[in-house]
Structure formats: structure tokens, C-alpha cells
N, C-alpha and C. Protein backbone atom coordinates (compact mmCIF):
# COMPACT_ATOMS: atom_id res chain seq x y z
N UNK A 1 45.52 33.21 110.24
CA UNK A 1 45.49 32.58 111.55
C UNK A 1 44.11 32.00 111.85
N UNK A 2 42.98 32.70 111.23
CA UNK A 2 41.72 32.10 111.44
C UNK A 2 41.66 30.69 110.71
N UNK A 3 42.19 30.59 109.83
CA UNK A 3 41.89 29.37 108.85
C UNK A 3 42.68 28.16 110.55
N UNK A 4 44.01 28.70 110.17
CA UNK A 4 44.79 27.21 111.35
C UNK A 4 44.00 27.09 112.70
N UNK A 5 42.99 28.15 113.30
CA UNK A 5 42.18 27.94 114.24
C UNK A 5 40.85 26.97 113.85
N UNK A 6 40.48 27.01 112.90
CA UNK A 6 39.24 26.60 112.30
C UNK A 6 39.84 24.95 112.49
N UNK A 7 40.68 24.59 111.53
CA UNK A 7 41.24 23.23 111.47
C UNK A 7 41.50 22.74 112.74
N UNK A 8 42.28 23.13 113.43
CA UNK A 8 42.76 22.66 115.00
C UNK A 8 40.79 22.55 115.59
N UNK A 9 40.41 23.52 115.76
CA UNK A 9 39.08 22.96 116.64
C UNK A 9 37.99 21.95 115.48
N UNK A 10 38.14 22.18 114.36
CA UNK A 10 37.73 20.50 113.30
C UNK A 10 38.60 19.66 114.10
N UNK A 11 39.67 19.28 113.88
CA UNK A 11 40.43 18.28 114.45
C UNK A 11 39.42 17.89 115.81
N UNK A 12 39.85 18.85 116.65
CA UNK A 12 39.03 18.50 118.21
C UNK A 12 37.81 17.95 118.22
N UNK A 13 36.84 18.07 117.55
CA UNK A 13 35.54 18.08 117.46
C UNK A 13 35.78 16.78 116.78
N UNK A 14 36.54 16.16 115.57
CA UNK A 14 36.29 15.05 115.24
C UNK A 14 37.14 13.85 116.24
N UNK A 15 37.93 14.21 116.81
CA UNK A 15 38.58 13.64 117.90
C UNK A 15 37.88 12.98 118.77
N UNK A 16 36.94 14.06 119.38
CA UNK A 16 35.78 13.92 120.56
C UNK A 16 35.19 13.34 120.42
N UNK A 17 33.98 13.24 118.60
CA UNK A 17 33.35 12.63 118.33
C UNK A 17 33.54 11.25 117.99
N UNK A 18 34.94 11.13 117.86
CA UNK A 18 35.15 9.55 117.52
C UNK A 18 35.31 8.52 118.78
N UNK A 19 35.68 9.75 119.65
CA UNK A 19 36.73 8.58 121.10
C UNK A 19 34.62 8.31 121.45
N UNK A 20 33.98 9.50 121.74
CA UNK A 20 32.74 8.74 122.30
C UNK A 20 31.80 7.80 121.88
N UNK A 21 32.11 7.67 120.33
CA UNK A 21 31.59 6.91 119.75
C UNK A 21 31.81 5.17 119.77
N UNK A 22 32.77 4.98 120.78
CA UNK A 22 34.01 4.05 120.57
C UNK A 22 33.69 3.30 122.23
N UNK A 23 32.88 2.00 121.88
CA UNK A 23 32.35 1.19 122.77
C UNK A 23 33.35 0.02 122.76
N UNK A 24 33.60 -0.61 124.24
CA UNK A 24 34.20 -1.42 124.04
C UNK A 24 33.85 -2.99 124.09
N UNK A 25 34.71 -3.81 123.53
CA UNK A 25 34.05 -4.92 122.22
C UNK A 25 33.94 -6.08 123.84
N UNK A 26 32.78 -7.10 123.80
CA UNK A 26 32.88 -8.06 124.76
C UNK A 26 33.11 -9.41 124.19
N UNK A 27 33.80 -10.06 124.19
CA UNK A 27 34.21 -11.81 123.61
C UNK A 27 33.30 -12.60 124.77
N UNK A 28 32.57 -13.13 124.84
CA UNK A 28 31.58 -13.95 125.71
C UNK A 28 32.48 -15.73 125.45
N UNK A 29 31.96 -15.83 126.31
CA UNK A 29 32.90 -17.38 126.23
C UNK A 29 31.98 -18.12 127.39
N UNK A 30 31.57 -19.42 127.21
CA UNK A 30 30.72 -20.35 128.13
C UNK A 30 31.02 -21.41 127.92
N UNK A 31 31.08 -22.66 129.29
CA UNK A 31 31.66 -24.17 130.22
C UNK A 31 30.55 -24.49 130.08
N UNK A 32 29.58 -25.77 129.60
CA UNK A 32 28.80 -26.60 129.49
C UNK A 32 29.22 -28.06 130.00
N UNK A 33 28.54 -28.42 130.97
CA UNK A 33 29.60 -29.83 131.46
C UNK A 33 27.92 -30.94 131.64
N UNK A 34 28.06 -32.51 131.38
CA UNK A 34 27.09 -32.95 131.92
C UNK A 34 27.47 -33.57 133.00
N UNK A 35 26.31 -34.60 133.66
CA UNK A 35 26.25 -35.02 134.81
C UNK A 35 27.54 -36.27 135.08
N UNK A 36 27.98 -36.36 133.96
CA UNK A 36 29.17 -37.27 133.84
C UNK A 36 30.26 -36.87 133.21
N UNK A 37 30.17 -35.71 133.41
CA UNK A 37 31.94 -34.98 133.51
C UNK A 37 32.15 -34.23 131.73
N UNK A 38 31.44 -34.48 131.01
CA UNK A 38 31.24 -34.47 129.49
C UNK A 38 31.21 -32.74 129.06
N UNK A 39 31.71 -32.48 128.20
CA UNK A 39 32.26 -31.23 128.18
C UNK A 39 31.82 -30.32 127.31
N UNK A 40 31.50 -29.20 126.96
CA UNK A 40 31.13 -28.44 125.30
C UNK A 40 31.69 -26.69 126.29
N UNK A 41 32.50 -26.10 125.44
CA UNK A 41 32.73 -24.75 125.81
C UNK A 41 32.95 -24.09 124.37
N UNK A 42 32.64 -22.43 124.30
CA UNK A 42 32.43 -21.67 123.28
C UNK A 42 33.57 -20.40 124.09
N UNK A 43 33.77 -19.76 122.60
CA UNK A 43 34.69 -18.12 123.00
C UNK A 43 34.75 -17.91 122.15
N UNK A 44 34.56 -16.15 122.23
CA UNK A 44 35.30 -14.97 120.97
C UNK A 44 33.60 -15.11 120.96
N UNK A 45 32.84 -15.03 120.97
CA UNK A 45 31.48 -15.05 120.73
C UNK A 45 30.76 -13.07 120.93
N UNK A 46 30.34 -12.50 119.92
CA UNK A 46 29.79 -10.74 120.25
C UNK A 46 28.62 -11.16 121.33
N UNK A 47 27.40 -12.75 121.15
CA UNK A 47 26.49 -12.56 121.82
C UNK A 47 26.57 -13.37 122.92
N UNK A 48 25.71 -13.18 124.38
CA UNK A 48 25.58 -14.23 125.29
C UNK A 48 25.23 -15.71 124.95
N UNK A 49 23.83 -15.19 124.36
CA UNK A 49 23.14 -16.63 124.22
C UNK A 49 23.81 -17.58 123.06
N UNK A 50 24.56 -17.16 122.12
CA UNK A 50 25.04 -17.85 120.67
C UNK A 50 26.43 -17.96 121.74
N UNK A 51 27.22 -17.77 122.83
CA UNK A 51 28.23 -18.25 123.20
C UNK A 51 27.56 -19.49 124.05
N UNK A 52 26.74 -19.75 124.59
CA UNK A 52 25.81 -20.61 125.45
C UNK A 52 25.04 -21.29 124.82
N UNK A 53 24.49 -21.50 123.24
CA UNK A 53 24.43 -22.33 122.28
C UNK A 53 25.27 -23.21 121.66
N UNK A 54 26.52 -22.89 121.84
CA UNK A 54 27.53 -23.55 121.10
C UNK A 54 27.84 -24.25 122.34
N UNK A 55 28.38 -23.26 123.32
CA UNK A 55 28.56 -25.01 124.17
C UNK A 55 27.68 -25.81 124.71
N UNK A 56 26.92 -25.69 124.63
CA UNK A 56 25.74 -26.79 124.94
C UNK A 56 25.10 -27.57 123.81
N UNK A 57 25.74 -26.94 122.58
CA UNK A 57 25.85 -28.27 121.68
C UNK A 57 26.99 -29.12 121.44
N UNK A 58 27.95 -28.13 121.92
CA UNK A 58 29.19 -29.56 121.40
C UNK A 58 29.39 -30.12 122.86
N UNK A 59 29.02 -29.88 123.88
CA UNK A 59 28.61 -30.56 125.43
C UNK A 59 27.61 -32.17 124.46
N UNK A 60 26.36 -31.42 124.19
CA UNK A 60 25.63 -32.94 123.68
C UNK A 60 25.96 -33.54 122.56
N UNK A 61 26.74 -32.46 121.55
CA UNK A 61 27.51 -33.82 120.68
C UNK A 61 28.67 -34.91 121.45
N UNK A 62 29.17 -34.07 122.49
CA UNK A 62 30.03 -35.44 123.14
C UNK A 62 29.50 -36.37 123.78
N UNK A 63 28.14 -35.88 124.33
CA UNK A 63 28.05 -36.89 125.40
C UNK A 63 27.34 -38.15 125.09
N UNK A 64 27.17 -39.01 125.74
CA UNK A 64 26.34 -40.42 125.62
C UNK A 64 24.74 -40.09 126.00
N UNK A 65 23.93 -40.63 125.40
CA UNK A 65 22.76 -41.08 125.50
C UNK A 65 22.07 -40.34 127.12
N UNK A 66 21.06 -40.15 127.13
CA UNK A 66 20.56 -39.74 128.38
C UNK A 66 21.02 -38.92 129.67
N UNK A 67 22.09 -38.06 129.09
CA UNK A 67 23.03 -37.21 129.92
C UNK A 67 22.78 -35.73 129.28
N UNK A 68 22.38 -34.73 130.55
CA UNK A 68 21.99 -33.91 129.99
C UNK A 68 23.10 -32.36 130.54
N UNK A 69 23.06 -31.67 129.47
CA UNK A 69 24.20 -30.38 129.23
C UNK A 69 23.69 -29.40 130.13
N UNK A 70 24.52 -28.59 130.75
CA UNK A 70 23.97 -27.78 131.41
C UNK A 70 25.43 -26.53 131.76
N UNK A 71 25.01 -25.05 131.76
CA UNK A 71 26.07 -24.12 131.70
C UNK A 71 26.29 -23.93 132.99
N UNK A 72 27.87 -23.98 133.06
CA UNK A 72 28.15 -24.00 134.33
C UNK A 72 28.80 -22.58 134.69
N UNK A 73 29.29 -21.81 133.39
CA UNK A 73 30.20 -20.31 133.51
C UNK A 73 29.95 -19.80 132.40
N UNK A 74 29.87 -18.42 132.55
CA UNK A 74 29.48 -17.34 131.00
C UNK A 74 30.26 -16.28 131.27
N UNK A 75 31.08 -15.86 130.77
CA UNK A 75 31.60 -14.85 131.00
C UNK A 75 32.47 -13.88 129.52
N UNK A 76 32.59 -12.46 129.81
CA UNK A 76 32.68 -11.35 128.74
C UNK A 76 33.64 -11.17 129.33
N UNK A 77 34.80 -10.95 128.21
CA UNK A 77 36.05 -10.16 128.58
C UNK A 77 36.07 -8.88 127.21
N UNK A 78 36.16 -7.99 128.28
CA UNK A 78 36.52 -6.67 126.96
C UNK A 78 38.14 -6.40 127.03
């Protein structure tokens, strides 16, 4: 009976240790728009700033000449 006690509180203990170990995941996603309506947005992204890099480059790969990108929404969904 000591042995099936031993296992059951292993079990528990690795149970415990796993659920606290267990952070939950954020997808960052960011709206880049310019002054003339011109568009670049990013998602599924782990970091802020690399979700807010991407759209503010494909914002200035769309846009025309002398129009400048700017983030308008950033947001994490877990």
C-alpha cells in the first residue's frame, strides 16, 4: 500500500508542477494606417514590437511617396 501511496502523491506533485509551469501564450496583432487611408496590419506575432514592425512595413510598402505609417491598434489575445 505504501508503494500505490508513493505513486499517487508522484502523480500530484508532477501534476502541480506542470499546471504552474504553464503560462498562457499571447498572439499580438497591430493596424498601421497612413494619412491617406493606406494600410499594413500584422497577427499571430509572440512579440509586441515585431507585431508593430510588420505592419508598419507592409503599411509603407503600400503606400505612395511621402505618406507616412503610423499604429493605430496593438493588441494580445491569449
Amino acid at each position: 500500500m505504501k508503494i500505490r501511496a508513493r505513486l499517487v502523491l508522484a502523480a500530484l506533485v508532477l501534476s502541480a508542477s506542470s499546471a504552474a509551469s504553464v503560462q498562457p501564450a499571447f498572439a499580438w496583432g497591430c493596424i498601421a494606417v497612413s494619412e491617406n487611408g493606406t494600410y499594413g496590419y500584422s497577427y499571430n506575432y509572440d512579440d509586441e514590437g515585431d507585431a508593430r514592425e510588420r505592419a508598419l512595413n507592409e503599411c509603407a510598402t503600400r503606400a505612395t511617396t511621402d505618406q507616412t505609417c503610423e499604429i493605430q491598434e496593438c493588441d494580445a489575445d491569449s
